[in-house]
PDB file of N, CA and C in Angstrom:
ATOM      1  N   UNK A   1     -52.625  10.802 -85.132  1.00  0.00           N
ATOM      2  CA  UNK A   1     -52.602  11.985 -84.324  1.00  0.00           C
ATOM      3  C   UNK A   1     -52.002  11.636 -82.971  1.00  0.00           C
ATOM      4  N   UNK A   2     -51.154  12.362 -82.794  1.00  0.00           N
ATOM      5  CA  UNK A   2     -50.612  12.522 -81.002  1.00  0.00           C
ATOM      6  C   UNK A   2     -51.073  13.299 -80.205  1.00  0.00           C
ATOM      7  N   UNK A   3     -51.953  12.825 -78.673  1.00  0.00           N
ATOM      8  CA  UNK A   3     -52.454  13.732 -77.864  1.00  0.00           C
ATOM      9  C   UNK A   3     -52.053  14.037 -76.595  1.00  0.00           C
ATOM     10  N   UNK A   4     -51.693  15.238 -76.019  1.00  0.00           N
ATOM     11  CA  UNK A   4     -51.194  15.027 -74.573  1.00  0.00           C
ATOM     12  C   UNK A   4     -52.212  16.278 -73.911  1.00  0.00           C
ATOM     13  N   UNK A   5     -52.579  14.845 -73.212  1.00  0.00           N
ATOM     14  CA  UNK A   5     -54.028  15.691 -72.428  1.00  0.00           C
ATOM     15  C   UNK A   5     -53.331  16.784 -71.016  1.00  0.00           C
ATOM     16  N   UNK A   6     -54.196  17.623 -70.703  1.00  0.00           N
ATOM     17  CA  UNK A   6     -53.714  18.531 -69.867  1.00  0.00           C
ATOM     18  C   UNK A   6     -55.152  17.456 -68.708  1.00  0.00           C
ATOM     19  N   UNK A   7     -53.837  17.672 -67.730  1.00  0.00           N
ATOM     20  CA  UNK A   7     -54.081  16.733 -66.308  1.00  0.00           C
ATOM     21  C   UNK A   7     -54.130  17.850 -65.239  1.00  0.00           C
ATOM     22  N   UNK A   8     -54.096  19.055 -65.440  1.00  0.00           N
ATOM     23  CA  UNK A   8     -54.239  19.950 -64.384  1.00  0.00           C
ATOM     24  C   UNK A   8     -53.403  21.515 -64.682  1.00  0.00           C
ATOM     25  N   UNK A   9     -53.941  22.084 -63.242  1.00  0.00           N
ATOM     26  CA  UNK A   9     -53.211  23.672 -63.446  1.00  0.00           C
ATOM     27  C   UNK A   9     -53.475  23.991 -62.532  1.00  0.00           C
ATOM     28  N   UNK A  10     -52.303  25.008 -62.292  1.00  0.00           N
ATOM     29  CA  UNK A  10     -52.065  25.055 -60.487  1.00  0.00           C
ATOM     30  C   UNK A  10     -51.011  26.478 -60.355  1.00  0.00           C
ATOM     31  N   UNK A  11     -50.740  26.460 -59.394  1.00  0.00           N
ATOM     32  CA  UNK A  11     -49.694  27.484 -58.950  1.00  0.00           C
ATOM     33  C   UNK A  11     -48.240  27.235 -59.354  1.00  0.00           C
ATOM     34  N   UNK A  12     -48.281  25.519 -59.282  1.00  0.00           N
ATOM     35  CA  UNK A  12     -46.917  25.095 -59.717  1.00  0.00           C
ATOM     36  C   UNK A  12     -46.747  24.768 -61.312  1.00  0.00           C
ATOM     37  N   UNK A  13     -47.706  25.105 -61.994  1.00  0.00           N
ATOM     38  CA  UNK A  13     -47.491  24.932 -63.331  1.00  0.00           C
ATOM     39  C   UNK A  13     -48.719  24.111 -64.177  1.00  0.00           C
ATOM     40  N   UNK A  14     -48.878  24.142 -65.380  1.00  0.00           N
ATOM     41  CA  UNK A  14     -49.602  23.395 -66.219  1.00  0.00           C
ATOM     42  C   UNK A  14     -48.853  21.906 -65.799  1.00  0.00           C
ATOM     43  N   UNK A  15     -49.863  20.879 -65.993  1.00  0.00           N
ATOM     44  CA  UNK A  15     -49.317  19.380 -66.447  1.00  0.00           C
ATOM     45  C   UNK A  15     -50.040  18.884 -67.569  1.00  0.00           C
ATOM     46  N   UNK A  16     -49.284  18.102 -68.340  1.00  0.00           N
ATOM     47  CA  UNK A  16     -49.410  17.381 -69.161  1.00  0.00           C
ATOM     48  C   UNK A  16     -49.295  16.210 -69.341  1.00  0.00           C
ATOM     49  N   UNK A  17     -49.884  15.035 -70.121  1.00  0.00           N
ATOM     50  CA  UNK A  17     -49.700  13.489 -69.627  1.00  0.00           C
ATOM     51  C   UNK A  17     -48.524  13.359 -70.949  1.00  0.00           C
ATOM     52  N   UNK A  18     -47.493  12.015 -70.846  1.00  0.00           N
ATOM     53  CA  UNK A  18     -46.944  11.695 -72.057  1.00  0.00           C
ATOM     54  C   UNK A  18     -48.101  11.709 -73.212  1.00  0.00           C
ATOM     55  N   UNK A  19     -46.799  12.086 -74.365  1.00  0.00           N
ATOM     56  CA  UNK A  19     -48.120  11.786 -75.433  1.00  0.00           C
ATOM     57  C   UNK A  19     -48.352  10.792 -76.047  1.00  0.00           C
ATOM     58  N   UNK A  20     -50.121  10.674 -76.224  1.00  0.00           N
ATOM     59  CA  UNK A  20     -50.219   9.527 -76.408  1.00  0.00           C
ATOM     60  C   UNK A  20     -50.124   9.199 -78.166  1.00  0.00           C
ATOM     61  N   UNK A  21     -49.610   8.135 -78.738  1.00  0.00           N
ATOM     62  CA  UNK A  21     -49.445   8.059 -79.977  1.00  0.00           C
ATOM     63  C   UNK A  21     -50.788   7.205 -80.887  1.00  0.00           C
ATOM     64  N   UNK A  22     -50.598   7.789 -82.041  1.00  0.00           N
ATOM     65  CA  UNK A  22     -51.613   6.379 -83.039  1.00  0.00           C
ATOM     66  C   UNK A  22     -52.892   6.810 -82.558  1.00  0.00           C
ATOM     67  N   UNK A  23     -53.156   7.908 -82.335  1.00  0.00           N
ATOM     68  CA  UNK A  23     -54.859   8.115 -81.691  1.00  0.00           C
ATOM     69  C   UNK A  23     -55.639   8.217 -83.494  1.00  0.00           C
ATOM     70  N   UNK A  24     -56.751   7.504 -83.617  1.00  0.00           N
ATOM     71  CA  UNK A  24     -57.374   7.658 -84.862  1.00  0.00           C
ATOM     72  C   UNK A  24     -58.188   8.735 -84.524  1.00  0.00           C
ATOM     73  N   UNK A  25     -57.960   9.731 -85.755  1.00  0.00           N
ATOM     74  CA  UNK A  25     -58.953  11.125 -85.775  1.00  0.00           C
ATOM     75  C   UNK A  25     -59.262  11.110 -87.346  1.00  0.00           C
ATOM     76  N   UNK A  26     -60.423  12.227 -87.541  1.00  0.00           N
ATOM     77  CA  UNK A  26     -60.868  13.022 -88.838  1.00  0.00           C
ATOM     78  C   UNK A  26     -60.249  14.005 -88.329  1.00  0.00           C
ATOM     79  N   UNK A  27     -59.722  15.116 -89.064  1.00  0.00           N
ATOM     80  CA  UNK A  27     -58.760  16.056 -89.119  1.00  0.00           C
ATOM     81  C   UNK A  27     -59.289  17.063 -90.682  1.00  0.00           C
ATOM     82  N   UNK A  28     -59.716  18.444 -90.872  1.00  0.00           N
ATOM     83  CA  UNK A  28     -59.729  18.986 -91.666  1.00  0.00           C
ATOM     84  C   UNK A  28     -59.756  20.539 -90.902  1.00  0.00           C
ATOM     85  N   UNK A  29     -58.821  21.191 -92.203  1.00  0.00           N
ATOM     86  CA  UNK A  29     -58.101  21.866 -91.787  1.00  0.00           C
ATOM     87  C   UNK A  29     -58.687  23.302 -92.110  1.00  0.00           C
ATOM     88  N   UNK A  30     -59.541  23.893 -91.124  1.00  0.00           N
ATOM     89  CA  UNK A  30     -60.441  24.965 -91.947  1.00  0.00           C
ATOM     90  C   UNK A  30     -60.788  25.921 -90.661  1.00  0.00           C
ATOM     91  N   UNK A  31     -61.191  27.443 -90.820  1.00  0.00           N
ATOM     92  CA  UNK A  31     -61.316  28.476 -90.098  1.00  0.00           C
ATOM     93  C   UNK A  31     -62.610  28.179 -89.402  1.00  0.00           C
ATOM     94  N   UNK A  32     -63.163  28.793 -88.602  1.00  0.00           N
ATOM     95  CA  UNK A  32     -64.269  28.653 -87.962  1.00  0.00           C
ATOM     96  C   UNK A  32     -64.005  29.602 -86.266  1.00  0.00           C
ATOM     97  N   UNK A  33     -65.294  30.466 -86.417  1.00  0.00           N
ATOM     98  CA  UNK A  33     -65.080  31.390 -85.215  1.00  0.00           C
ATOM     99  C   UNK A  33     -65.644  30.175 -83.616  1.00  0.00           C
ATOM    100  N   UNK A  34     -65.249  30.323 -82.791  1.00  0.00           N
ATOM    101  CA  UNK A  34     -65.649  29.584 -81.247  1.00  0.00           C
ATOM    102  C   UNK A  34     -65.398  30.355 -80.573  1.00  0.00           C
ATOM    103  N   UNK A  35     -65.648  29.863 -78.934  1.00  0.00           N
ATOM    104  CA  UNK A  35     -65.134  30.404 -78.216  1.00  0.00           C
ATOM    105  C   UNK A  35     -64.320  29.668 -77.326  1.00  0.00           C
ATOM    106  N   UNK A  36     -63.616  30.608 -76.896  1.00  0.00           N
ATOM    107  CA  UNK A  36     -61.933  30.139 -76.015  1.00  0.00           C
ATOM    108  C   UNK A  36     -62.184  30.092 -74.670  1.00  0.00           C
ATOM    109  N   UNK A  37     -61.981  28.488 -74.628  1.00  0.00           N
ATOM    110  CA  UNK A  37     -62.481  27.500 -73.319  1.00  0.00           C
ATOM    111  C   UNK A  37     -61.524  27.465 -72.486  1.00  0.00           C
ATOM    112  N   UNK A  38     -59.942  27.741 -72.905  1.00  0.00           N
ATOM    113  CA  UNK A  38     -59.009  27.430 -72.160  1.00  0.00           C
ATOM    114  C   UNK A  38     -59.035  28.292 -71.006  1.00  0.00           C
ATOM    115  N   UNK A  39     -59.064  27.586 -70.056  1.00  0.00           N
ATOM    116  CA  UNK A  39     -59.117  28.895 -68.256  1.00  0.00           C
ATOM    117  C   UNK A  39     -58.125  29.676 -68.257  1.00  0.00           C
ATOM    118  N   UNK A  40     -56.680  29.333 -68.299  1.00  0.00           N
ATOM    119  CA  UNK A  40     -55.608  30.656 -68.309  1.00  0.00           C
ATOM    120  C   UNK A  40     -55.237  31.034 -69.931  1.00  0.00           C
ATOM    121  N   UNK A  41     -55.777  31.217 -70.905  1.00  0.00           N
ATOM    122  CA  UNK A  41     -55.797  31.432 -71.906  1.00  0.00           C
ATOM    123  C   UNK A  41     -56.116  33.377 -71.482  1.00  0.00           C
ATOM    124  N   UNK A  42     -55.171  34.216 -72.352  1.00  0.00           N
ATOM    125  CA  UNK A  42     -55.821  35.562 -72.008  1.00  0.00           C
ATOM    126  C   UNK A  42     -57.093  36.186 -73.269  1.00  0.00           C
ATOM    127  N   UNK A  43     -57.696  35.148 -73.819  1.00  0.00           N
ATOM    128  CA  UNK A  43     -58.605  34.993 -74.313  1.00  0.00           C
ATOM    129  C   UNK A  43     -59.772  34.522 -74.049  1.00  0.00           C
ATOM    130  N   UNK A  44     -59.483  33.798 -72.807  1.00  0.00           N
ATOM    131  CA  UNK A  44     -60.810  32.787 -72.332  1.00  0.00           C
ATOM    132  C   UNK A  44     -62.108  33.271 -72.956  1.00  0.00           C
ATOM    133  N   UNK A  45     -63.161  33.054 -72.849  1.00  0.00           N
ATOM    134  CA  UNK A  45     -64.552  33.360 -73.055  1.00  0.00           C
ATOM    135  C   UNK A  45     -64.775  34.183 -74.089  1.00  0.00           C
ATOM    136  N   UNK A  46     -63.392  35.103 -74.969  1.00  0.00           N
ATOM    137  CA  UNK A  46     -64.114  35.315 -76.208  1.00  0.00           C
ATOM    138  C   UNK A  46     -64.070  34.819 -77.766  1.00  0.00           C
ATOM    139  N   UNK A  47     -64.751  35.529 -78.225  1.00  0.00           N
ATOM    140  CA  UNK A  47     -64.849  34.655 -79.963  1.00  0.00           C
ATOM    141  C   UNK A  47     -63.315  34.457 -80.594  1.00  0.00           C
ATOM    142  N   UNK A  48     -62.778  33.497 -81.181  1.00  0.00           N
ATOM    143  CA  UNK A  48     -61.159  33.694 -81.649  1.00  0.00           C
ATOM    144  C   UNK A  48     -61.534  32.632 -82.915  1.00  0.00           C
ATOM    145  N   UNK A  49     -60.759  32.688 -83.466  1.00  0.00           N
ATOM    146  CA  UNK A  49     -60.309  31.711 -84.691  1.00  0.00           C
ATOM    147  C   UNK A  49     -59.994  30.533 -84.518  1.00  0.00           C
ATOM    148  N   UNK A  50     -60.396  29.349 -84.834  1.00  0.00           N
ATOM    149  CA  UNK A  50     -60.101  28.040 -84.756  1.00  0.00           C
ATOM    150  C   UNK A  50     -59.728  27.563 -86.349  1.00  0.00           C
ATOM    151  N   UNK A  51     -57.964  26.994 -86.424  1.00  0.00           N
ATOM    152  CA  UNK A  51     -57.703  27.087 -87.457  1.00  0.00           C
ATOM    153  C   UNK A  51     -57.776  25.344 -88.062  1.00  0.00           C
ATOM    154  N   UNK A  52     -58.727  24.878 -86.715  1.00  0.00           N
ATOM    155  CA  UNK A  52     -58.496  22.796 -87.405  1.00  0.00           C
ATOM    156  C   UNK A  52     -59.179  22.343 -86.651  1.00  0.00           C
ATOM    157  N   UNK A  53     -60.102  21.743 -87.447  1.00  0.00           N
ATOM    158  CA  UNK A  53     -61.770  20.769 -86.945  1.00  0.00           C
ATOM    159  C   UNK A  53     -61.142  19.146 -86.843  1.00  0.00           C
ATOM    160  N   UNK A  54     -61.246  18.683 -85.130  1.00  0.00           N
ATOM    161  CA  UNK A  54     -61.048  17.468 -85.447  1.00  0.00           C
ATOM    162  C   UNK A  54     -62.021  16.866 -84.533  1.00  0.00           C
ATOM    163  N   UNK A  55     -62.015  15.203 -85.403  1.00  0.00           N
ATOM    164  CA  UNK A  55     -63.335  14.404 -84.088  1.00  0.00           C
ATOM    165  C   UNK A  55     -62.476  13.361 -83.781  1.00  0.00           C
ATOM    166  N   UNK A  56     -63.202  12.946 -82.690  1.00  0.00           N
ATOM    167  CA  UNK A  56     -62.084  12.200 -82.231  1.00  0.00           C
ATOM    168  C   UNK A  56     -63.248  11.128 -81.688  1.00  0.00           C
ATOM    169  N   UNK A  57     -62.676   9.891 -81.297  1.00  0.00           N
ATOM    170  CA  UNK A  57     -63.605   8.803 -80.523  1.00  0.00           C
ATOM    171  C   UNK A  57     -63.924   9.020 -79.270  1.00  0.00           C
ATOM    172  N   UNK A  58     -64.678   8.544 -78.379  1.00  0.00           N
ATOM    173  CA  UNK A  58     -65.062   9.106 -77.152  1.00  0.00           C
ATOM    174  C   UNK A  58     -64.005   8.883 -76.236  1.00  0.00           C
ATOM    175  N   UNK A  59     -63.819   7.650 -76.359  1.00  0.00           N
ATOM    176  CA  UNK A  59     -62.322   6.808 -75.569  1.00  0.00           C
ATOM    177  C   UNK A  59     -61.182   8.445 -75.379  1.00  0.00           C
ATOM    178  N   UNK A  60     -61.078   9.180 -76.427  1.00  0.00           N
ATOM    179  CA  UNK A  60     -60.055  10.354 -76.673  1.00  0.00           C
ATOM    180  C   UNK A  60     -60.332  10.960 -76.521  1.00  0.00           C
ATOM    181  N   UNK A  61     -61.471  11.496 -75.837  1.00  0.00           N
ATOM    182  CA  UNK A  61     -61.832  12.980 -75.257  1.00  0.00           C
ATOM    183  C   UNK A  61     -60.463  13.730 -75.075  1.00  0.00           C
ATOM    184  N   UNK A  62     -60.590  15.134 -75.232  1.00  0.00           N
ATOM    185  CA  UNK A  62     -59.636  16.054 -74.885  1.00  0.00           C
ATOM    186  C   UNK A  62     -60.163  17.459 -74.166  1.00  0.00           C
ATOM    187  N   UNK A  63     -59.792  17.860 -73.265  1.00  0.00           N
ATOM    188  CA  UNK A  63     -60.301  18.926 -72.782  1.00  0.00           C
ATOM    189  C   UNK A  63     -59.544  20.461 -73.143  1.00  0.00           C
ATOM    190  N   UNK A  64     -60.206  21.200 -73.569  1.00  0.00           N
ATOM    191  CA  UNK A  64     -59.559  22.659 -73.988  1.00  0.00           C
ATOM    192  C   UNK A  64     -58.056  22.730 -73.019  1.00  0.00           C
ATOM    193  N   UNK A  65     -56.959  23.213 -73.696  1.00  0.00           N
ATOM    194  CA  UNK A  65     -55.885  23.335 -73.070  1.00  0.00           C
ATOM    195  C   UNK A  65     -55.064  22.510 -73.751  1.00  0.00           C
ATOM    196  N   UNK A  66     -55.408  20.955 -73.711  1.00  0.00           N
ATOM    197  CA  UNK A  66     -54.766  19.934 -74.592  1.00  0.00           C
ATOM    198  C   UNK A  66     -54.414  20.198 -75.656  1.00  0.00           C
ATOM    199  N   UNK A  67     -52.872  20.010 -75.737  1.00  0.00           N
ATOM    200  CA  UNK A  67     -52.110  19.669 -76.551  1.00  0.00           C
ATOM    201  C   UNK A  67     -52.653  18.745 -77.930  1.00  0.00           C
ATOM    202  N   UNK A  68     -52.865  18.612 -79.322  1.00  0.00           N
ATOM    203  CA  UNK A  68     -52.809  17.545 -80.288  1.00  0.00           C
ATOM    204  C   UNK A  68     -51.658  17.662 -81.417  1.00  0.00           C
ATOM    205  N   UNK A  69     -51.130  16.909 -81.755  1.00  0.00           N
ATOM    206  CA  UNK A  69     -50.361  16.708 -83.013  1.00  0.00           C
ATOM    207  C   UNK A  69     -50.868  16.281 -84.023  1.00  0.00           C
ATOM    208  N   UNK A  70     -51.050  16.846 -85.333  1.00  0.00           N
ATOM    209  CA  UNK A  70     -51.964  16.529 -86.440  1.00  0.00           C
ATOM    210  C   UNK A  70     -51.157  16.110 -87.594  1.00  0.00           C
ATOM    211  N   UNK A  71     -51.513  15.115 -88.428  1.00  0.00           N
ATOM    212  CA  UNK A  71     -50.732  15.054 -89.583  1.00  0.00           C
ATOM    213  C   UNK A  71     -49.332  14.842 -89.152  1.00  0.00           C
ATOM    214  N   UNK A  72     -49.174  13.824 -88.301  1.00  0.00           N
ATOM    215  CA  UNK A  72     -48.009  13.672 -87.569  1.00  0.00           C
ATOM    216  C   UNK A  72     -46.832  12.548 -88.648  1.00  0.00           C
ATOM    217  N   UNK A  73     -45.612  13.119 -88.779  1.00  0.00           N
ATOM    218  CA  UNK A  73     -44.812  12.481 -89.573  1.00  0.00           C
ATOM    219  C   UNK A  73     -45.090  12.787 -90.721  1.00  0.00           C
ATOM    220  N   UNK A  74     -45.736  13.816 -91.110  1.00  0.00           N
ATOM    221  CA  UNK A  74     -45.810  14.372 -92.516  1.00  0.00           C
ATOM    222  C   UNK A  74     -45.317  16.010 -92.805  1.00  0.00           C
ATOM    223  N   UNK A  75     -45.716  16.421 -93.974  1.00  0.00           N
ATOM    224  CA  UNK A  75     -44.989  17.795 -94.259  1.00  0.00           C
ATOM    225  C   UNK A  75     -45.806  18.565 -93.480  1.00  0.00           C
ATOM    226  N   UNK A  76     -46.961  18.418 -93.682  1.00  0.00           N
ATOM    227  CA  UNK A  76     -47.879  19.485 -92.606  1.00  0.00           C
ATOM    228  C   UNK A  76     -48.032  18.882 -91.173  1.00  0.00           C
ATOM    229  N   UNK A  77     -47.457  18.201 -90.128  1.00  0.00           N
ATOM    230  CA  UNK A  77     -47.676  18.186 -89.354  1.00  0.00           C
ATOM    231  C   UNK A  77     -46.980  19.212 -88.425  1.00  0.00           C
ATOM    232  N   UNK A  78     -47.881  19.243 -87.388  1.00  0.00           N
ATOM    233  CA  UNK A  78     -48.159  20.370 -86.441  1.00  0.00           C
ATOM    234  C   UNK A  78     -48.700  20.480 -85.151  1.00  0.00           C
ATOM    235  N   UNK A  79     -48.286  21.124 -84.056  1.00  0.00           N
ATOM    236  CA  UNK A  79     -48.685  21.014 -82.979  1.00  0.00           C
ATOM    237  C   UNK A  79     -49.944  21.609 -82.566  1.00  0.00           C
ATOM    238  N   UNK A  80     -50.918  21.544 -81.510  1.00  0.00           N
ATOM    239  CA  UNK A  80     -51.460  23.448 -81.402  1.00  0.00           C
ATOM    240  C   UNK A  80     -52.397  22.726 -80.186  1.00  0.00           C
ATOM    241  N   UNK A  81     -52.943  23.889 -80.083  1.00  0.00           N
ATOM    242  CA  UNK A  81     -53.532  23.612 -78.498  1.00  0.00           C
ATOM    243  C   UNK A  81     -55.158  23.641 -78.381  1.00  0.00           C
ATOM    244  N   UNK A  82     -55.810  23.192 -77.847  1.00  0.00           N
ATOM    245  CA  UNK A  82     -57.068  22.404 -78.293  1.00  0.00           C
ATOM    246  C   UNK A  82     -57.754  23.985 -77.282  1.00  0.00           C
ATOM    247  N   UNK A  83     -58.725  24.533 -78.367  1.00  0.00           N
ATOM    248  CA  UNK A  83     -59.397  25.738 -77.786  1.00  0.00           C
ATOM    249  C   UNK A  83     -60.427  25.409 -77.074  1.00  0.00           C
ATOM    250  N   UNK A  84     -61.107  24.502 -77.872  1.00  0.00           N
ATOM    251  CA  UNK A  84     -62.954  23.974 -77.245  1.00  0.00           C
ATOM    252  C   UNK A  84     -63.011  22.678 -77.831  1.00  0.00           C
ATOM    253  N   UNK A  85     -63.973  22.206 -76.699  1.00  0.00           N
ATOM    254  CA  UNK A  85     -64.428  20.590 -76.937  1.00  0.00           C
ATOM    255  C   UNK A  85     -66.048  20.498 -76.607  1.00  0.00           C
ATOM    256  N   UNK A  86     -66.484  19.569 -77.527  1.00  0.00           N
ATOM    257  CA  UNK A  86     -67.745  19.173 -77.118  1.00  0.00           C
ATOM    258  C   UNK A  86     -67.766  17.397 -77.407  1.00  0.00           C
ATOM    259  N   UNK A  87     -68.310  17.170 -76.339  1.00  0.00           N
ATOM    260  CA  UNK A  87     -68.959  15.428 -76.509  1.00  0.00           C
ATOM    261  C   UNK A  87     -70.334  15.574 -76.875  1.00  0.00           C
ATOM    262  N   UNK A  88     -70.366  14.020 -77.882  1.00  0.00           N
ATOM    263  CA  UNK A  88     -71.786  14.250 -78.835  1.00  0.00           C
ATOM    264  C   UNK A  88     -71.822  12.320 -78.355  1.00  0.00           C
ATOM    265  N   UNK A  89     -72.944  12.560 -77.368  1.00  0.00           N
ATOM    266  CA  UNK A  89     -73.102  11.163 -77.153  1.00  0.00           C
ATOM    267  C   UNK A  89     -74.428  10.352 -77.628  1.00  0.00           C
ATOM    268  N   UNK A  90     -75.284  10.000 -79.003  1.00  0.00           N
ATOM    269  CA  UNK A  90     -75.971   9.323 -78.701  1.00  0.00           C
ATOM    270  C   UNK A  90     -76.466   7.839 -78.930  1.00  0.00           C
ATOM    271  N   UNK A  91     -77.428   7.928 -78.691  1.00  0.00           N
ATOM    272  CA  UNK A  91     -77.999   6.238 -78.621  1.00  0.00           C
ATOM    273  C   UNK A  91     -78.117   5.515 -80.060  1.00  0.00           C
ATOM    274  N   UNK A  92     -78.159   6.073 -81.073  1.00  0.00           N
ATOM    275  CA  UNK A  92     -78.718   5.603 -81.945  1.00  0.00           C
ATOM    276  C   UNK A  92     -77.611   5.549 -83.250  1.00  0.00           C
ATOM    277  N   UNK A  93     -76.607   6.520 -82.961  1.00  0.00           N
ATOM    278  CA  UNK A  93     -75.593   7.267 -84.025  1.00  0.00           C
ATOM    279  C   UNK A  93     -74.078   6.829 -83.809  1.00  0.00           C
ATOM    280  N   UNK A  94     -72.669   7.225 -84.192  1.00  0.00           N
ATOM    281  CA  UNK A  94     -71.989   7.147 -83.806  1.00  0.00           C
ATOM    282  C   UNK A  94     -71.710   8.747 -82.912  1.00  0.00           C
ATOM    283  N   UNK A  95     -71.539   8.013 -81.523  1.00  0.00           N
ATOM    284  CA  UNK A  95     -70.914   9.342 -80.603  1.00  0.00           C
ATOM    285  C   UNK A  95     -69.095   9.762 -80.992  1.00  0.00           C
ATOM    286  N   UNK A  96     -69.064  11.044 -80.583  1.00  0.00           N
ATOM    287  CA  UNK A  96     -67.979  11.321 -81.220  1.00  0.00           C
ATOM    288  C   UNK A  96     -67.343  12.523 -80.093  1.00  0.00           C
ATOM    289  N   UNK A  97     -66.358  13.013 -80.135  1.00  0.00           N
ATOM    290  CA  UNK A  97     -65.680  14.117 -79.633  1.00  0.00           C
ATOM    291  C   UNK A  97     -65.341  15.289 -80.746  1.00  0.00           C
ATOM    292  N   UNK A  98     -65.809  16.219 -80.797  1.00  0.00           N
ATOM    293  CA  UNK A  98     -65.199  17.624 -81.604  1.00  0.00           C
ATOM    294  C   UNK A  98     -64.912  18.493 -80.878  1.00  0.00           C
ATOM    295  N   UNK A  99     -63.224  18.768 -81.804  1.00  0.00           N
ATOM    296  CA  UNK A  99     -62.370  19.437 -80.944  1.00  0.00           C
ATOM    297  C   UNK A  99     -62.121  20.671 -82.312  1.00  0.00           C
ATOM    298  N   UNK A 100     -61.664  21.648 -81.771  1.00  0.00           N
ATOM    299  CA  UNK A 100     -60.884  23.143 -82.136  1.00  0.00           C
ATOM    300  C   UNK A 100     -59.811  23.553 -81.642  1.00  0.00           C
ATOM    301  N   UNK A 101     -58.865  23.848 -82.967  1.00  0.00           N
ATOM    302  CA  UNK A 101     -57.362  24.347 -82.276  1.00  0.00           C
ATOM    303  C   UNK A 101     -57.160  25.208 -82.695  1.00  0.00           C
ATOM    304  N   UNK A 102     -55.910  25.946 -82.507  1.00  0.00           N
ATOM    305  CA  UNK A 102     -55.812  27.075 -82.396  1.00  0.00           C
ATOM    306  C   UNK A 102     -54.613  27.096 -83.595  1.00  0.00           C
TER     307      UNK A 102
END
């Protein structure tokens, strides 16, 4: 998976970092209602469709807005923009990042 994290937003534009390559994810590709985290999204805060469940390692956090590339170098790969994130940190388990795209 390729990720290019969103580094800010401003008057002068969205930024984005290069993307980063070889990020190890779980990736499955399935509907699920959330809600839309992205701040200038003209959806923000309501329920929308999330069309791809991915987890990611903590090291790879991504914050709503972010860019991911899935299935990269294959027939289904694809871009899309990361709706919602949650960190799952605990003591005992493996901690993880789950992300939703759009």
């Amino acid at each position: 998976m390729v990720i290019e994290h969103l580094e800010g937003e401003g008057n002068a534009g969205t930024k984005y970092s290069d993307p980063v390559p070889d990020v190890p994810a779980y990736v499955e590709q399935k509907s699920k209602l959330v809600i839309d985290r992205r701040s200038t999204s003209p959806t923000a805060g309501q329920e929308v469709t999330a069309d791809t469940f991915v987890v990611l390692l903590m090291a790879n956090d991504v914050l709503p807005g972010s860019y991911v590339t899935v299935w990269a170098g294959t027939s289904r790969e694809r871009r899309a923009q990361v709706i919602t994130s949650s960190l799952f940190e605990y003591r005992r388990t493996p901690s993880h990042v789950e992300a939703y795209t759009d």
